[in-house]
Protein backbone atom coordinates (compact mmCIF):
# COMPACT_ATOMS: atom_id res chain seq x y z
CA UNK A 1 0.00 0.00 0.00
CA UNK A 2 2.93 2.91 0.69
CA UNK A 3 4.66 2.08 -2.94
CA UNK A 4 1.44 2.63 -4.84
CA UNK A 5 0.61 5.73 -2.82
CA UNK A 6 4.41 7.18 -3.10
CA UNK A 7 3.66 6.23 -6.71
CA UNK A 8 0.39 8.14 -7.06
CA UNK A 9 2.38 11.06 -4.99
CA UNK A 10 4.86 10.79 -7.87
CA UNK A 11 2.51 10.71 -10.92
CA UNK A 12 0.63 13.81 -9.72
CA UNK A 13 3.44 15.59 -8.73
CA UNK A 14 4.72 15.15 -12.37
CA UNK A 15 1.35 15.94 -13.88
CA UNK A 16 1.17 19.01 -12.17
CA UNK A 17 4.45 20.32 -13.17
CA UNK A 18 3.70 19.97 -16.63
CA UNK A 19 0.25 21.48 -16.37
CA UNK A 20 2.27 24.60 -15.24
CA UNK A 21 5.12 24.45 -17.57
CA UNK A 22 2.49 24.01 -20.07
CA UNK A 23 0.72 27.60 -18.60
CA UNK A 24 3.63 29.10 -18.38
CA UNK A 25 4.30 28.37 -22.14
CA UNK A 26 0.97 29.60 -22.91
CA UNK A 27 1.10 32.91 -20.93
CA UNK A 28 4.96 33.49 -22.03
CA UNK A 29 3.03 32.93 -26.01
CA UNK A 30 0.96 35.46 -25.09
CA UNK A 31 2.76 38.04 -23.88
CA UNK A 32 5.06 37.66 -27.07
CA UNK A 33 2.06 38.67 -29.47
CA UNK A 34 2.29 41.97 -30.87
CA UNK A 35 0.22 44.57 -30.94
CA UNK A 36 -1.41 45.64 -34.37
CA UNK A 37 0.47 48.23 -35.96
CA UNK A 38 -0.64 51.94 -35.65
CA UNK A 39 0.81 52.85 -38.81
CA UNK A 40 1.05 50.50 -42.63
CA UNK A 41 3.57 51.01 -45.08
CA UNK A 42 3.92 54.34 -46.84
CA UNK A 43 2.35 56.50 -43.86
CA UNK A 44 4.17 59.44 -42.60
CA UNK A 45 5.35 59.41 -39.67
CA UNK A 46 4.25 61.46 -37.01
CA UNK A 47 6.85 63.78 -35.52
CA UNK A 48 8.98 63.61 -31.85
CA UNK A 49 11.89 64.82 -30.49
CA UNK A 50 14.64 62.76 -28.77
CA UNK A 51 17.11 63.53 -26.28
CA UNK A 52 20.50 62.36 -27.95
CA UNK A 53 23.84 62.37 -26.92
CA UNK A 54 26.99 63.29 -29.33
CA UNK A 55 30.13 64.57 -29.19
CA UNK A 56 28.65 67.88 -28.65
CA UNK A 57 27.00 66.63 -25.20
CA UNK A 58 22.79 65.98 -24.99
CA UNK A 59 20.67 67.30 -27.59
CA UNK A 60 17.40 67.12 -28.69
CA UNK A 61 16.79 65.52 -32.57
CA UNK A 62 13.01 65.77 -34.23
CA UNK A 63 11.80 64.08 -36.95
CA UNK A 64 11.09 67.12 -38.68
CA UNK A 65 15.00 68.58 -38.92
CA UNK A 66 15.36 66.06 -41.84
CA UNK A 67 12.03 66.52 -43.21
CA UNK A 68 12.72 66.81 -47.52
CA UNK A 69 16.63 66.02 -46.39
CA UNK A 70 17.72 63.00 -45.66
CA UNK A 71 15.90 59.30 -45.49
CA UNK A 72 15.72 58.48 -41.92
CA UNK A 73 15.54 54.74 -40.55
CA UNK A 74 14.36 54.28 -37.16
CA UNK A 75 15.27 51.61 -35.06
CA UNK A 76 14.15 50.48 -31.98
CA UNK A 77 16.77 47.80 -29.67
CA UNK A 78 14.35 47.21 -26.64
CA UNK A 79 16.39 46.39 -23.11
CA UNK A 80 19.66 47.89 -25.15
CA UNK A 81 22.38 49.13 -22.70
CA UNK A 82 19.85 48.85 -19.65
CA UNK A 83 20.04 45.86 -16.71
CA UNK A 84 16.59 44.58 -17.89
């Protein structure tokens, strides 16, 4: 009677820990989903400033200093350079 209850203690304990890997997967799935894009292809953009730093110290950049100038490619590194 003890090895088929130690047994039973065993096979739950194991079916529970893959019901929660199994909703961790599912909630780490979800969080992963992106969000629908607020702007397609071939919208403009709508303008901001940033806070930069150069050689010249902090400075703040807009979109719309290189309006009709220069292409501009924005790209976003999320966590870069931080502890997170």
């Amino acid at each position: 009677m003890g090895r088929s209850r130690l047994l039973r203690t065993i096979a739950i304990f194991f079916l529970a820990a893959a019901q929660f890997a199994s909703a961790q997967a599912k909630s780490k799935a979800s969080e992963t989903a992106k969000p629908a894009p607020r702007l397609k292809v071939g919208d403009i953009a709508p303008d901001f400033t940033l806070k930069t730093m150069n050689s010249d110290g902090l400075k703040d950049v807009s979109l719309h200093d290189y309006k009709g100038k220069k292409s501009v490619v924005l790209a976003f590194y999320v966590f870069a350079f931080t502890g997170g």
